[in-house]
Protein backbone atom coordinates (compact mmCIF):
# COMPACT_ATOMS: atom_id res chain seq x y z
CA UNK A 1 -6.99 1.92 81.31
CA UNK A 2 -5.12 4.07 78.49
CA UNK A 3 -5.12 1.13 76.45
CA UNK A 4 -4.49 -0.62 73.71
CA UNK A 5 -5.41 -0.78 70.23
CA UNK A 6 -4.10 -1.80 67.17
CA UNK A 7 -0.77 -1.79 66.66
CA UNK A 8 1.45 0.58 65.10
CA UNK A 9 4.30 -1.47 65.90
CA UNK A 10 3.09 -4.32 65.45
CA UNK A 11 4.79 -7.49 64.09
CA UNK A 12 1.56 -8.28 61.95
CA UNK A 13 2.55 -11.36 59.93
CA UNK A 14 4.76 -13.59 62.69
CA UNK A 15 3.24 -16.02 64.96
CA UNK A 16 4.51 -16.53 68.52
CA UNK A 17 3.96 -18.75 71.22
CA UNK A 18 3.18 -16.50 73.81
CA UNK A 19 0.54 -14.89 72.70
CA UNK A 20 -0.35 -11.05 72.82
CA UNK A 21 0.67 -7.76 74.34
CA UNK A 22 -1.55 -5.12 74.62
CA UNK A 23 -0.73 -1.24 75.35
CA UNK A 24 -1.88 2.40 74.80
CA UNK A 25 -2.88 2.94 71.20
CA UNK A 26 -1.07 -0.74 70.66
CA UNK A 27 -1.51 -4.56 70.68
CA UNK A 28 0.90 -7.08 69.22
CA UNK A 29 2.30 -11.06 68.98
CA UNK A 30 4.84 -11.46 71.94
CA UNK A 31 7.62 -14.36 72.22
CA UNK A 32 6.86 -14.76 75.32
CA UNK A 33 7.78 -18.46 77.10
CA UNK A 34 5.81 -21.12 75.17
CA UNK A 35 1.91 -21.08 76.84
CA UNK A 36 1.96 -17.80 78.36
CA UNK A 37 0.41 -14.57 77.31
CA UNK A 38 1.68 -10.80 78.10
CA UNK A 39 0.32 -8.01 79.09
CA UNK A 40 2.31 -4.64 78.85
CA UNK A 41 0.50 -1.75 79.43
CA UNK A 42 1.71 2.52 79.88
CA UNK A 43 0.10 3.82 82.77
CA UNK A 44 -3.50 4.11 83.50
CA UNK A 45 -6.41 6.55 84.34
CA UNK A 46 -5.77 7.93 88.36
CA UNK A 47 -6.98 10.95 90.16
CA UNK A 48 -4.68 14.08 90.20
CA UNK A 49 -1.78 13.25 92.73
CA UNK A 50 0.65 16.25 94.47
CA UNK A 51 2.52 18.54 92.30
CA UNK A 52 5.74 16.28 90.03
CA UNK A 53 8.94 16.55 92.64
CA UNK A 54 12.46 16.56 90.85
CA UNK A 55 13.39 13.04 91.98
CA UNK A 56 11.45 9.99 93.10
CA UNK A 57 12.83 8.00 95.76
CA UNK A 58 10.29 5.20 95.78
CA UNK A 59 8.52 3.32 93.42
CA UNK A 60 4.70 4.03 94.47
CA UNK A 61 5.72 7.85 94.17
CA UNK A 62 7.10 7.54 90.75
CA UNK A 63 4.10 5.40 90.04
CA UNK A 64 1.62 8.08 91.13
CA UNK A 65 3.38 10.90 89.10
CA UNK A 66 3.63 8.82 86.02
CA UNK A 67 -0.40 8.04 86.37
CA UNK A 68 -1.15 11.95 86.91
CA UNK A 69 1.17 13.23 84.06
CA UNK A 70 -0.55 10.43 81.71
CA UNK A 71 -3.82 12.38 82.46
CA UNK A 72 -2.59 15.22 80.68
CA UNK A 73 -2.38 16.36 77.15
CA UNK A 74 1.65 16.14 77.01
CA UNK A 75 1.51 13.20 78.95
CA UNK A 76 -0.51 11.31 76.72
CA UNK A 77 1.74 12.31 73.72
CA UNK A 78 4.99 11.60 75.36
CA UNK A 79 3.64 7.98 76.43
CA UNK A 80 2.20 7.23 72.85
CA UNK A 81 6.10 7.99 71.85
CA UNK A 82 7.34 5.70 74.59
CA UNK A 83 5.59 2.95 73.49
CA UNK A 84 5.71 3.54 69.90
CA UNK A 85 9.67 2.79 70.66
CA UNK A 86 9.43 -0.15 72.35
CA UNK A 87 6.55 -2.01 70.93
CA UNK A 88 8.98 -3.50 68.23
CA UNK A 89 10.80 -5.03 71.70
CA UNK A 90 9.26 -5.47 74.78
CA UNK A 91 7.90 -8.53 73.82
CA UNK A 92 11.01 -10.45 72.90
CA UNK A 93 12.88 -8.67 75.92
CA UNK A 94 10.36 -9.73 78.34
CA UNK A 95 10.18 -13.52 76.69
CA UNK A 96 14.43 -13.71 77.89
CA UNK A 97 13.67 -12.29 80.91
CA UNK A 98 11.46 -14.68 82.01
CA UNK A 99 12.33 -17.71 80.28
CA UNK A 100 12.96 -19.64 83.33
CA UNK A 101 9.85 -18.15 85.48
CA UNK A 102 7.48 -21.15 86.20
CA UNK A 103 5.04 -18.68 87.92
CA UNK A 104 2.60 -15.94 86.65
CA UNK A 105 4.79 -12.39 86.75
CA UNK A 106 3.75 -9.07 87.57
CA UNK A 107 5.73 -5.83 88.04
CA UNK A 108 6.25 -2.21 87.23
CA UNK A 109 8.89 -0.01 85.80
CA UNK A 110 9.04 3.44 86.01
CA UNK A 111 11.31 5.11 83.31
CA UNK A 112 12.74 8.54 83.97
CA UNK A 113 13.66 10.37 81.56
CA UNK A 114 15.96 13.69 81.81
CA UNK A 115 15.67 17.41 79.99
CA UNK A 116 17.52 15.76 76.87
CA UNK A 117 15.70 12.73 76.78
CA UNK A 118 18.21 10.32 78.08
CA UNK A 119 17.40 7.66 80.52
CA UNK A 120 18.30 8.58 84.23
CA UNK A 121 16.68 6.93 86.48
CA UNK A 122 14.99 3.55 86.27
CA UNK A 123 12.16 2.45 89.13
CA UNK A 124 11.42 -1.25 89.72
CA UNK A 125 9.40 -3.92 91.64
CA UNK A 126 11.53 -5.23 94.40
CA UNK A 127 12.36 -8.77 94.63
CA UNK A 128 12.06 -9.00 90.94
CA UNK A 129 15.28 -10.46 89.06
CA UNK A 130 12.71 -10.52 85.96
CA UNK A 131 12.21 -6.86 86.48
CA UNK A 132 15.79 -6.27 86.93
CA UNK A 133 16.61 -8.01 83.83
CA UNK A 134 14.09 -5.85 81.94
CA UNK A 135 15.44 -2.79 83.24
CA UNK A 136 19.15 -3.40 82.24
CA UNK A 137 17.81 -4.14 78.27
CA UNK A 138 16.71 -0.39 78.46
CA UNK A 139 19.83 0.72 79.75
CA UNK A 140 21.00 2.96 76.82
CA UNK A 141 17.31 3.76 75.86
CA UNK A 142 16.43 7.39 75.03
CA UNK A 143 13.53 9.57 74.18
CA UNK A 144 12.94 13.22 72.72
CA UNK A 145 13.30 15.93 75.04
CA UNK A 146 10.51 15.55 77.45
CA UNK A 147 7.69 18.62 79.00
CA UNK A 148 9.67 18.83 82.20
CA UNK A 149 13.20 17.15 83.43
CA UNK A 150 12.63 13.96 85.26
CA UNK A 151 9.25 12.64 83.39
CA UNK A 152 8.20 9.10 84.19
CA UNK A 153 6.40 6.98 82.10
CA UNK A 154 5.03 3.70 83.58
CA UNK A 155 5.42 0.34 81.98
CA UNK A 156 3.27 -2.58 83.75
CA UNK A 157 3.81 -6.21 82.86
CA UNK A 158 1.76 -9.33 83.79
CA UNK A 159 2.86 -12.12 82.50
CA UNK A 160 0.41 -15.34 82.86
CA UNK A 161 -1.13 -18.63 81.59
CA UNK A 162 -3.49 -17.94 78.57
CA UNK A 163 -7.12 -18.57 78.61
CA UNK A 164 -7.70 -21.41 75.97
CA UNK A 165 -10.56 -19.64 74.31
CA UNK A 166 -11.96 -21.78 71.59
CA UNK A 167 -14.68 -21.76 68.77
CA UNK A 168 -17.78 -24.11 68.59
CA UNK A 169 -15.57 -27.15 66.82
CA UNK A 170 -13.40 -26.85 69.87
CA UNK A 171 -10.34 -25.61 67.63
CA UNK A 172 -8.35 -22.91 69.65
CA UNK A 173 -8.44 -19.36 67.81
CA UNK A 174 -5.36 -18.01 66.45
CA UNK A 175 -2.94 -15.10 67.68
CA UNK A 176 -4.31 -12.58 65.42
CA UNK A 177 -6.54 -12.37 61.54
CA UNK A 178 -4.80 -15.00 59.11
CA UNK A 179 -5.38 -11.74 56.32
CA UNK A 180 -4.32 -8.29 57.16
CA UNK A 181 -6.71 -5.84 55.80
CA UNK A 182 -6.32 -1.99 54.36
CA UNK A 183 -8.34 -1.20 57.87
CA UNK A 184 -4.62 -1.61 59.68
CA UNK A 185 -2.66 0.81 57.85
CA UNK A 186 -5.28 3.40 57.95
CA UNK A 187 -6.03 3.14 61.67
CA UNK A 188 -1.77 3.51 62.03
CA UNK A 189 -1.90 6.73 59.78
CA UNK A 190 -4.96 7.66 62.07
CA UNK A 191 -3.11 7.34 65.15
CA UNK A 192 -0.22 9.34 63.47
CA UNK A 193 -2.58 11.97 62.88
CA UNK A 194 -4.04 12.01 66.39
CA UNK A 195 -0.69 11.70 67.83
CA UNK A 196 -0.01 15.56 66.31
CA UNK A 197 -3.81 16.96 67.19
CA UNK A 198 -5.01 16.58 63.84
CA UNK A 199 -7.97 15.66 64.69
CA UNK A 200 -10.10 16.50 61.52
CA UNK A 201 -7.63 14.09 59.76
CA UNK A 202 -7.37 11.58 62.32
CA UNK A 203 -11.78 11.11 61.86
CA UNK A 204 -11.61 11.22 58.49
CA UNK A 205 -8.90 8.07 58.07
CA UNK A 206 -10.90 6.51 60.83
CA UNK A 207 -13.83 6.76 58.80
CA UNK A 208 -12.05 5.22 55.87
CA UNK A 209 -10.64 2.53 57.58
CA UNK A 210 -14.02 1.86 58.95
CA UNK A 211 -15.63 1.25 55.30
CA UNK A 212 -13.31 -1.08 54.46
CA UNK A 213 -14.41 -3.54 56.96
CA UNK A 214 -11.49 -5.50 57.51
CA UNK A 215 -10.42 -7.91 60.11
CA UNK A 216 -9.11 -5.04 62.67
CA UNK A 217 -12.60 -2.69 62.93
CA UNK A 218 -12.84 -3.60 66.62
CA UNK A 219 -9.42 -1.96 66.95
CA UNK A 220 -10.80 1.06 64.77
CA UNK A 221 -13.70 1.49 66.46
CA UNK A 222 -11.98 1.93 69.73
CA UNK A 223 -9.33 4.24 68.68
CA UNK A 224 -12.08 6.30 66.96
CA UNK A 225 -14.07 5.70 70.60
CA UNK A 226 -11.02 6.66 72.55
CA UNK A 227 -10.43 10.00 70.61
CA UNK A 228 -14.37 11.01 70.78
CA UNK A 229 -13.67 10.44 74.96
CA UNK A 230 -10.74 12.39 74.98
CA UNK A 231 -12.03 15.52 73.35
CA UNK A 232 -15.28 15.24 75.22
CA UNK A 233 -13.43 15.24 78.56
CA UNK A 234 -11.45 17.77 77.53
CA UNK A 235 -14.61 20.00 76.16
CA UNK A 236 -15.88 22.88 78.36
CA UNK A 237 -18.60 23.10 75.99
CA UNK A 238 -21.56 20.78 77.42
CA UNK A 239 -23.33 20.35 74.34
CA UNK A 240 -20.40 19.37 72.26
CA UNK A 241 -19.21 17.04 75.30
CA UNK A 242 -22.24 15.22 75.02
CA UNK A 243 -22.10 14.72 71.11
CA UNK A 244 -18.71 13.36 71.39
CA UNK A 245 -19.76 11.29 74.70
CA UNK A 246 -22.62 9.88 72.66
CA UNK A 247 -20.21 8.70 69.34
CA UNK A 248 -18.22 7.51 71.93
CA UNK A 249 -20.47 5.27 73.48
CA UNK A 250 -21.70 3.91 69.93
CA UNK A 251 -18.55 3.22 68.83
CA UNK A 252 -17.37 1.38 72.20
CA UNK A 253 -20.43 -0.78 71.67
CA UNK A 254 -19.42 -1.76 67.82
CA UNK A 255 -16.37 -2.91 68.72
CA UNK A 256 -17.80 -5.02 71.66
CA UNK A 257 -20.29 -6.46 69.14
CA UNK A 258 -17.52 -7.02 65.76
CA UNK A 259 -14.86 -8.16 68.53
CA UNK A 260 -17.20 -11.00 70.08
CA UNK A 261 -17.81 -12.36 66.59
CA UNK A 262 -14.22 -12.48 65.98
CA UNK A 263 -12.28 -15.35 64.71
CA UNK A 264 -9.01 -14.64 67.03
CA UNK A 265 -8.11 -14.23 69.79
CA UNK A 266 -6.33 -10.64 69.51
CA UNK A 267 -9.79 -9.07 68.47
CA UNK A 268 -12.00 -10.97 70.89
CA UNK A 269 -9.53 -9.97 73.84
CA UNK A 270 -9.82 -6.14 73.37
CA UNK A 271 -12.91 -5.59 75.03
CA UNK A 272 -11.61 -7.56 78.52
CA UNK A 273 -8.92 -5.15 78.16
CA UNK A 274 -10.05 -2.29 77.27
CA UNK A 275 -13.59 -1.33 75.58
CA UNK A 276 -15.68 -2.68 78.57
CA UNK A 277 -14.08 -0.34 80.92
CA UNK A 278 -13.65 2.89 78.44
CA UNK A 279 -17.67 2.38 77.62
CA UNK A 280 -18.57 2.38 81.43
CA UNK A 281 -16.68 5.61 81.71
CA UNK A 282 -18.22 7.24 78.90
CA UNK A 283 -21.56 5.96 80.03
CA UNK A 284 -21.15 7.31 83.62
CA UNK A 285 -19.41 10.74 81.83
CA UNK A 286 -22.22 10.92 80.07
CA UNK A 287 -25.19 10.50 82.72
CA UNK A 288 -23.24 13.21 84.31
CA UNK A 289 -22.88 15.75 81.66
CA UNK A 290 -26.36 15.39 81.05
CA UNK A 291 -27.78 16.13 84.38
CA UNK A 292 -25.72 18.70 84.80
């Protein structure tokens, strides 16, 4: 997955039933129906599919493109400004949707946006009214001028029961850290930074926000993680793809470690969502690179 760290637009000091939504470069308190938790999440990882057609007339093809274009470097940028947009919403639009769903919820949306950045074409799961519903809030949305005319960008929603994950007292953990630490702010200036391929400065507020060692360093360490991957597998260079493979493993595995000895449950659910699966790519990456 292209997921989810620590929230640049996140709502860091409210509480909400529902529990958390997690995205690319994002994670954040949903008001979500009271006892479930949401997961939103812009495409994902998927092998290169046929060359982007001008119009989509089904979902799964819109789908496909969306997942190819997010594998590229435009992609990527135009999705982290997608959800950087509506992670100040999606939670509270989603919560209406579905306020009267007694059942878990799953769906996709496909968003497609025109040369000037309007919205023209909207994809759904059929059979869906809570997909419908969440496709007419976005009816007036609009983006920057995408690469090409007719980009999609993929939003994904589950929406299920939470797992009742509690300590050794048998007290359920809360949402998210009771203090927000300095480590927050500098991981969002980080992602900023990354977001416009500075790189050099992206590392060095990473680094910063690392020292502090605050309440969100398993977020930090996997948006440092996630940038090391990135430039590896973008590298033609083997030795410097196995440098940046190696920091990337180390700093998966921090965050595993800091996140399991977390006191809530926003920080101990990263790694299901995220960190396991990004380490056992740079792992296998790696073992290639190296035999190579």
């Amino acid at each position: 997955m292209a997921v989810l760290l620590s929230a640049f637009g996140a709502r860091a000091q409210e509480q909400y039933p529902g529990g958390i939504a997690y995205g690319p470069k994002a994670a954040f308190n949903i008001d979500a129906p009271e006892g479930w938790v949401l997961v939103s999440s812009l495409t994902a990882s998927a092998s290169p599919a046929p060359a982007r057609p001008n119009r989509f007339t089904s979902l799964t093809e819109a789908v496909a493109e969306a997942r190819r274009l997010n594998e590229t470097e435009e992609g990527k940028l135009y999705d982290f400004d997608f959800s950087s947009k509506v992670s100040d919403r999606i939670g509270d639009i989603v919560g209406k949707c579905a306020k009267d769903s007694k059942d878990s919820i799953r769906f996709d949306l496909v968003f497609v946006f025109a040369g000037d950045g309007h919205l023209a074409q909207v994809l759904k799961s059929p059979d869906s009214t809570e997909a419908a519903c969440v496709a007419a809030k976005f009816e007036n949305f609009r983006l920057h001028a995408p690469p090409q005319p007719d980009w999609p960008v993929l939003l994904h929603i589950e929406l299920r029961p939470p797992l009742e994950e509690r300590d050794v007292k048998g007290k359920l953990y809360p949402l998210e850290p009771s203090v927000i630490t300095k480590d927050r702010e500098l991981e969002r200036k980080a992602l900023r930074a990354e977001r416009d391929k500075n790189y050099d400065e992206a590392l060095l507020l990473y680094e910063k926000a690392i020292k502090v060692k605050g309440n969100f360093a398993p977020f930090v360490y996997q948006n440092r993680g996630m940038l090391y991957l990135d430039r590896a597998k973008a590298s033609q260079d083997r030795k410097s793809k196995i440098a940046d493979l190696q920091r990337a493993i180390s700093d998966f595995k921090a965050s595993i470690k800091l996140g399991a000895a977390a006191k809530d449950q926003l920080n101990r659910g990263l790694e299901k969502i995220s960190t396991r699966a990004n380490l056992e790519e740079a792992t296998k990456l790696l073992e290639e690179a190296t035999h190579q």
